[in-house]
C-alpha atoms as a PDB file:
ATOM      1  CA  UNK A   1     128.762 106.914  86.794  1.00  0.00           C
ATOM      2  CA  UNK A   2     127.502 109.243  89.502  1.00  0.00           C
ATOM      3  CA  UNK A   3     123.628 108.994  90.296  1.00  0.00           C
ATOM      4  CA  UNK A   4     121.715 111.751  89.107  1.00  0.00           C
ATOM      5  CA  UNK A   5     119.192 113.982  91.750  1.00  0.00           C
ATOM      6  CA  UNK A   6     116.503 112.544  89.174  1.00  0.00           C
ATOM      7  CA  UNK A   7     117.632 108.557  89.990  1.00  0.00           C
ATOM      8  CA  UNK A   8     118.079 108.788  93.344  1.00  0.00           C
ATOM      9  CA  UNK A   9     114.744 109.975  94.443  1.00  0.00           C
ATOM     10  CA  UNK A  10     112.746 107.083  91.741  1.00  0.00           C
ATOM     11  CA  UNK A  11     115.349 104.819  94.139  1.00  0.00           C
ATOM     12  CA  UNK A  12     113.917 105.949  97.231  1.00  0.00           C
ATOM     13  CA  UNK A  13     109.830 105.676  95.723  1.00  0.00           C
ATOM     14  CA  UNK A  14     110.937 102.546  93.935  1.00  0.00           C
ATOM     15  CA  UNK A  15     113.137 100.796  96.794  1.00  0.00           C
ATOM     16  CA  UNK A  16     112.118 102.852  99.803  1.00  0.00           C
ATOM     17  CA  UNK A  17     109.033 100.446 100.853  1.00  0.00           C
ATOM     18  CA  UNK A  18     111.350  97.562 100.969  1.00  0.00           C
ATOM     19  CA  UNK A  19     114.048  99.095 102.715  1.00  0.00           C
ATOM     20  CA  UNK A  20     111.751 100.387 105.454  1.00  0.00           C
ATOM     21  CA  UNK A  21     110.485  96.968 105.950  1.00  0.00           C
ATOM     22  CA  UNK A  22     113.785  95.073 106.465  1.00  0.00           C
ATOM     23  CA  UNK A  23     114.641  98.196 108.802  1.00  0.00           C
ATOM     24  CA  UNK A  24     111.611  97.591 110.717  1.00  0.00           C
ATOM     25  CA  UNK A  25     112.587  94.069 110.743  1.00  0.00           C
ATOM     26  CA  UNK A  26     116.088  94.540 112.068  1.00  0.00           C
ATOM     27  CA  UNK A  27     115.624  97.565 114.598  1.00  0.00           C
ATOM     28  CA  UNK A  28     111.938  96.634 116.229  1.00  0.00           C
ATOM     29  CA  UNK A  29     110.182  99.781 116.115  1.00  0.00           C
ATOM     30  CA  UNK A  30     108.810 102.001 113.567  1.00  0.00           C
ATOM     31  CA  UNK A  31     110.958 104.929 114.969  1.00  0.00           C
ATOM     32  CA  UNK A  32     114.673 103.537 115.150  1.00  0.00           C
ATOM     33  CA  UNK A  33     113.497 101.767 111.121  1.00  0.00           C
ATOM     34  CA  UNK A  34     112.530 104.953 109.765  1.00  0.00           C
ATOM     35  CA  UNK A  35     115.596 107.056 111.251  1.00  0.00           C
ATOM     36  CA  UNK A  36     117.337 104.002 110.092  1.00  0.00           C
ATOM     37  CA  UNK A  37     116.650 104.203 106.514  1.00  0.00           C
ATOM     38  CA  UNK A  38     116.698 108.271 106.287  1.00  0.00           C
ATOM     39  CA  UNK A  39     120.372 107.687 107.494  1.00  0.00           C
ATOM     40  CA  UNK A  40     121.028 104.743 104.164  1.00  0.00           C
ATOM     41  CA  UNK A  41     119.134 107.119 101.965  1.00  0.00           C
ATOM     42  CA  UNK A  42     122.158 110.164 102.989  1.00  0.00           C
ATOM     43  CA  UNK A  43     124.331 107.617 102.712  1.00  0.00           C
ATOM     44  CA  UNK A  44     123.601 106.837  99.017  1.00  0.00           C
ATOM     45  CA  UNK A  45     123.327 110.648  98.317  1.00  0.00           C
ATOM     46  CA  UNK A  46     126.644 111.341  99.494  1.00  0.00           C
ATOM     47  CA  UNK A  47     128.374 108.445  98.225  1.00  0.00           C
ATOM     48  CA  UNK A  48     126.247 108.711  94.656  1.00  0.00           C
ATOM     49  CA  UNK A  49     129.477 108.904  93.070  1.00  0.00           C
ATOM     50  CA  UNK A  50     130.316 105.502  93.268  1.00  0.00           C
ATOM     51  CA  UNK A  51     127.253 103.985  92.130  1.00  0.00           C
ATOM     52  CA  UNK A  52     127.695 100.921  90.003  1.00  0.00           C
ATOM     53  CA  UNK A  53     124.968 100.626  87.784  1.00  0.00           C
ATOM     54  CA  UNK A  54     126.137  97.066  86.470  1.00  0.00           C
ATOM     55  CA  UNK A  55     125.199  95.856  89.940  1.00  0.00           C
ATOM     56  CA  UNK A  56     121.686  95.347  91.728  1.00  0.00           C
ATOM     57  CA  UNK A  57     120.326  98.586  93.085  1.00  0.00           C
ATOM     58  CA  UNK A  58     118.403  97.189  95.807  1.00  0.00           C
ATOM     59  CA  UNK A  59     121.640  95.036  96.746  1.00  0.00           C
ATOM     60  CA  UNK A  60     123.178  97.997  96.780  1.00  0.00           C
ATOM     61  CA  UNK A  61     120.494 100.066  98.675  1.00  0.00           C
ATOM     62  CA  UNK A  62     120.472  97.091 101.202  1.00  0.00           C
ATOM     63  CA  UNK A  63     124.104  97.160 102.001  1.00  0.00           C
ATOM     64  CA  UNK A  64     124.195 100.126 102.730  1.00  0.00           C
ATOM     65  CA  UNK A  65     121.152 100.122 104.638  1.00  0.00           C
ATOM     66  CA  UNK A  66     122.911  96.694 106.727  1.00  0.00           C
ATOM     67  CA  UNK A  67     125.860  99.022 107.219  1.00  0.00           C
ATOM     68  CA  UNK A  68     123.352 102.355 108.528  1.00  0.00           C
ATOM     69  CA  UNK A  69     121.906  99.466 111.174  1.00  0.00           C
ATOM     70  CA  UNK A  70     125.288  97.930 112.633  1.00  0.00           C
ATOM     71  CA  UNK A  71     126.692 101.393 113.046  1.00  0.00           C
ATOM     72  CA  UNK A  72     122.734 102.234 115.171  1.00  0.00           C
ATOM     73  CA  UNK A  73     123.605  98.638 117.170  1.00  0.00           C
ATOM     74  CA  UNK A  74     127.110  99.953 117.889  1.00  0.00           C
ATOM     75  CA  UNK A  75     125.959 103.105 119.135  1.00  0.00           C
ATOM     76  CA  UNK A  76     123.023 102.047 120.706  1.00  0.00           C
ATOM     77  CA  UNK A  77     124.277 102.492 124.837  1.00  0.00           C
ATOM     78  CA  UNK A  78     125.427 106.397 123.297  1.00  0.00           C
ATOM     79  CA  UNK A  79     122.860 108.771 123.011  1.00  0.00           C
ATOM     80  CA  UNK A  80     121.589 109.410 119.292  1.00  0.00           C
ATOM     81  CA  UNK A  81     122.879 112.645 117.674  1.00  0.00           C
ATOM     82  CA  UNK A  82     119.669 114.875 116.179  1.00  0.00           C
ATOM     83  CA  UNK A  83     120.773 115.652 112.871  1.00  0.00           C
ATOM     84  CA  UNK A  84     119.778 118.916 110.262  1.00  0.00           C
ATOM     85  CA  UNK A  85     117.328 117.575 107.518  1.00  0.00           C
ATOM     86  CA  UNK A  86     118.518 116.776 104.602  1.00  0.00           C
ATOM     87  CA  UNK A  87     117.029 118.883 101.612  1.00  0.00           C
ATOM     88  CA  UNK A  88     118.239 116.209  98.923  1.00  0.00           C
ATOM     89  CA  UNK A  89     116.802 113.816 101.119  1.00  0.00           C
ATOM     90  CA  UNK A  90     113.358 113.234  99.904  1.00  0.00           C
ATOM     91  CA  UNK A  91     110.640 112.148 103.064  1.00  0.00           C
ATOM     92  CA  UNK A  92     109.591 109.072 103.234  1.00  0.00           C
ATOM     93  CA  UNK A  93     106.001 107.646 103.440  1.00  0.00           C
ATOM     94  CA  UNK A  94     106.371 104.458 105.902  1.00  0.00           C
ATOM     95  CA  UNK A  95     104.218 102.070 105.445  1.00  0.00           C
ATOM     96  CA  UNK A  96     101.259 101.560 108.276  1.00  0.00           C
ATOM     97  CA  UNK A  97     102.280  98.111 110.126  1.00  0.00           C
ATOM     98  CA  UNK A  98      98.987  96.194 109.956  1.00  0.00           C
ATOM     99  CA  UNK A  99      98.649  96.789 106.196  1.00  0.00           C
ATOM    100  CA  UNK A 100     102.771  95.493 105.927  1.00  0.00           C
ATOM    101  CA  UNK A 101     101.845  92.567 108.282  1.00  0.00           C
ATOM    102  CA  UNK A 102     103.941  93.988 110.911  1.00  0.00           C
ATOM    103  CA  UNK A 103     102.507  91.885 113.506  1.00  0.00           C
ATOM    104  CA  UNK A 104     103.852  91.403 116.881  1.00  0.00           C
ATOM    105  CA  UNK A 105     103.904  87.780 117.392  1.00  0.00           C
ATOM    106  CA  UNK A 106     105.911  87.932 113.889  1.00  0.00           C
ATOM    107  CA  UNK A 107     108.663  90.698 115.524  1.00  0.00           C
ATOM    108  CA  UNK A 108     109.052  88.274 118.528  1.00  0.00           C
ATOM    109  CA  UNK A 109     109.273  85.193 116.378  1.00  0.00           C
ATOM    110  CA  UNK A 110     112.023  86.949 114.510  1.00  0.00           C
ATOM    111  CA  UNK A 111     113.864  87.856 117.763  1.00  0.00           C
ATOM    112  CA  UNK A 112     113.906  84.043 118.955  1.00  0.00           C
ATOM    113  CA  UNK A 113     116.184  83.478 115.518  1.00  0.00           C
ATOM    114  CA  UNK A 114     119.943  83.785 115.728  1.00  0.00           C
ATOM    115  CA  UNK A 115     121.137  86.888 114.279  1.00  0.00           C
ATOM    116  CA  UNK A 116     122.855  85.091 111.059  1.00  0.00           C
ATOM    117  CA  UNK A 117     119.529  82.934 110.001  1.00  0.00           C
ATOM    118  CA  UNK A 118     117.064  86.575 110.974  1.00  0.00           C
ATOM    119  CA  UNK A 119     119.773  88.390 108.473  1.00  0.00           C
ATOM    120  CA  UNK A 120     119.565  86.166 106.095  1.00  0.00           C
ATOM    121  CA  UNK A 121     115.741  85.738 106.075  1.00  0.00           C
ATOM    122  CA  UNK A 122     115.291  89.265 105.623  1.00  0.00           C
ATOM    123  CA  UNK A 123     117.214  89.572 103.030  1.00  0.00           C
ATOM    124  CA  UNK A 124     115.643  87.035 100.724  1.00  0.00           C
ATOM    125  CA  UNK A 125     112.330  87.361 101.941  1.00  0.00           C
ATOM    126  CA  UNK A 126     111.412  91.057 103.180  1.00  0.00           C
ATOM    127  CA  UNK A 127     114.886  92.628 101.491  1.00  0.00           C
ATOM    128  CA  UNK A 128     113.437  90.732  97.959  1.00  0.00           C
ATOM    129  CA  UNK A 129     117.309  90.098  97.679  1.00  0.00           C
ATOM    130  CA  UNK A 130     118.107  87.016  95.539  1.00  0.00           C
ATOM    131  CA  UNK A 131     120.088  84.261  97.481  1.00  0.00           C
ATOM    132  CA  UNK A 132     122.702  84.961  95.537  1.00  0.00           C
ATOM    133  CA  UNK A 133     122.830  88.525  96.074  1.00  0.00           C
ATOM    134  CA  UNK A 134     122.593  87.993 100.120  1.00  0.00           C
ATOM    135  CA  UNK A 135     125.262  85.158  99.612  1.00  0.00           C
ATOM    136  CA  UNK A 136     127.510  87.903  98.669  1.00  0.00           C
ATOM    137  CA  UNK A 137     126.289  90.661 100.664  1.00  0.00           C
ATOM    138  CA  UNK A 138     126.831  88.414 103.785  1.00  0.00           C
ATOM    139  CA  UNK A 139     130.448  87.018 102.220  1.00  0.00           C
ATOM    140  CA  UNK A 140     129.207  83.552 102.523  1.00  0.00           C
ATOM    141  CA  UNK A 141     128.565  81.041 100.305  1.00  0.00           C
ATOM    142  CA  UNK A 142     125.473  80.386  98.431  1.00  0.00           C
ATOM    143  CA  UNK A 143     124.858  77.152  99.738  1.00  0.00           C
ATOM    144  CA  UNK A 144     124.910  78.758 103.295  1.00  0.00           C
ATOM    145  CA  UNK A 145     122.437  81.651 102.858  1.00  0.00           C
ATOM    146  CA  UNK A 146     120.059  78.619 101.234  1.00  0.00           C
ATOM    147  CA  UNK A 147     120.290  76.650 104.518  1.00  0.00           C
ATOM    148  CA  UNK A 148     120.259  79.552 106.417  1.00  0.00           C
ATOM    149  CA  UNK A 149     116.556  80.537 104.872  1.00  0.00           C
ATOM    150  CA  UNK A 150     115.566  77.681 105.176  1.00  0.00           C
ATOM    151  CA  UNK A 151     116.325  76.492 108.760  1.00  0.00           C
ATOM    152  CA  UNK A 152     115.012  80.104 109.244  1.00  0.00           C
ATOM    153  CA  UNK A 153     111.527  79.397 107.702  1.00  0.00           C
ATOM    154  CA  UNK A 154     111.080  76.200 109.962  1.00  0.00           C
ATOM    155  CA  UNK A 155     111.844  77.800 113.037  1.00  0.00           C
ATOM    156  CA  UNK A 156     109.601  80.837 112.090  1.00  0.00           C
ATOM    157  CA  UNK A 157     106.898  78.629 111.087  1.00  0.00           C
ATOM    158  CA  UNK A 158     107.551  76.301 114.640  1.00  0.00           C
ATOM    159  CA  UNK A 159     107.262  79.405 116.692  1.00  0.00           C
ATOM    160  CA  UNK A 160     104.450  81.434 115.267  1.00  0.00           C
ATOM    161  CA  UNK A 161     102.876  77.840 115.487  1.00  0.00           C
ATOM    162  CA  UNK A 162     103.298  78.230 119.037  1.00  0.00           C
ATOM    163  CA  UNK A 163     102.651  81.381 119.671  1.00  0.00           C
ATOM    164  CA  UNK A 164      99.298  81.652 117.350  1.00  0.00           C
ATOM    165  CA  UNK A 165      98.083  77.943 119.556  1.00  0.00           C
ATOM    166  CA  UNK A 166      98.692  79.935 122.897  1.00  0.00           C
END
């Protein structure tokens, strides 16, 4: 069933927020997270066609988002092509940092995690993803994302510990 103009933009105002913060989360800066999520939001327009409605949307939405950011990383030593707007692209409102806790000492804690346990963390925890949705999103078992959060949370908690003493 293909989404409708009318579906996609209550996902972006329902699932936008969230999608934003993991971006933010994953990239570093407000600027690379929002062009970030712009690109995963033309991505689900032009692949509306094969939504699945019997699965998660926000899974969805997140894997494709996942996908937007390792194609960025790739590219990332190559200059970033500018890119026409979008008009079925609706804009979207990113959240102000502070009010999102966006805190620095939180962005470096994240950075001192290995990539697998800072995917998996914000996935469950910013992404709102349920362990076994990242389990499969990842293509890991569910007993692996679970250790993965929470050897994640302990070393979060250790270094903002640290860092918040300092």
């Amino acid at each position: 069933m293909a989404l409708s103009a009318e579906q996609f933009h209550r996902l972006v105002d329902q699932h936008g927020p969230t999608l934003y913060r993991v971006a933010y989360r994953l990239m570093g800066n407000r600027h690379d997270a929002e062009d970030v999520v712009q690109d995963a939001f033309r991505s689900v327009w032009d692949s509306r066609d094969r939504f699945d409605a019997e699965k998660g949307e926000r899974a969805w939405l997140i894997a494709i988002l996942r996908r937007r950011v390792v194609d960025r990383w790739r590219r990332k030593k190559q200059p970033m092509p500018l890119s026409d707007h979008d008009e079925t692209t609706p804009e979207l409102v990113a959240p102000v940092e502070p009010e999102q806790g966006f805190s620095d000492e939180m962005q470096a804690a994240l950075q001192c995690l290995s990539e697998e346990l800072r995917e998996a963390i914000l996935l469950v925890v910013v992404g709102e993803l349920t362990h076994q949705e990242a389990a499969d999103l990842l293509k890991v078992p569910l007993g692996t994302v679970l250790s993965r959060v929470s050897r994640a949370r302990k070393k979060l908690h250790l270094e903002l510990s640290t860092r918040l003493s300092s």
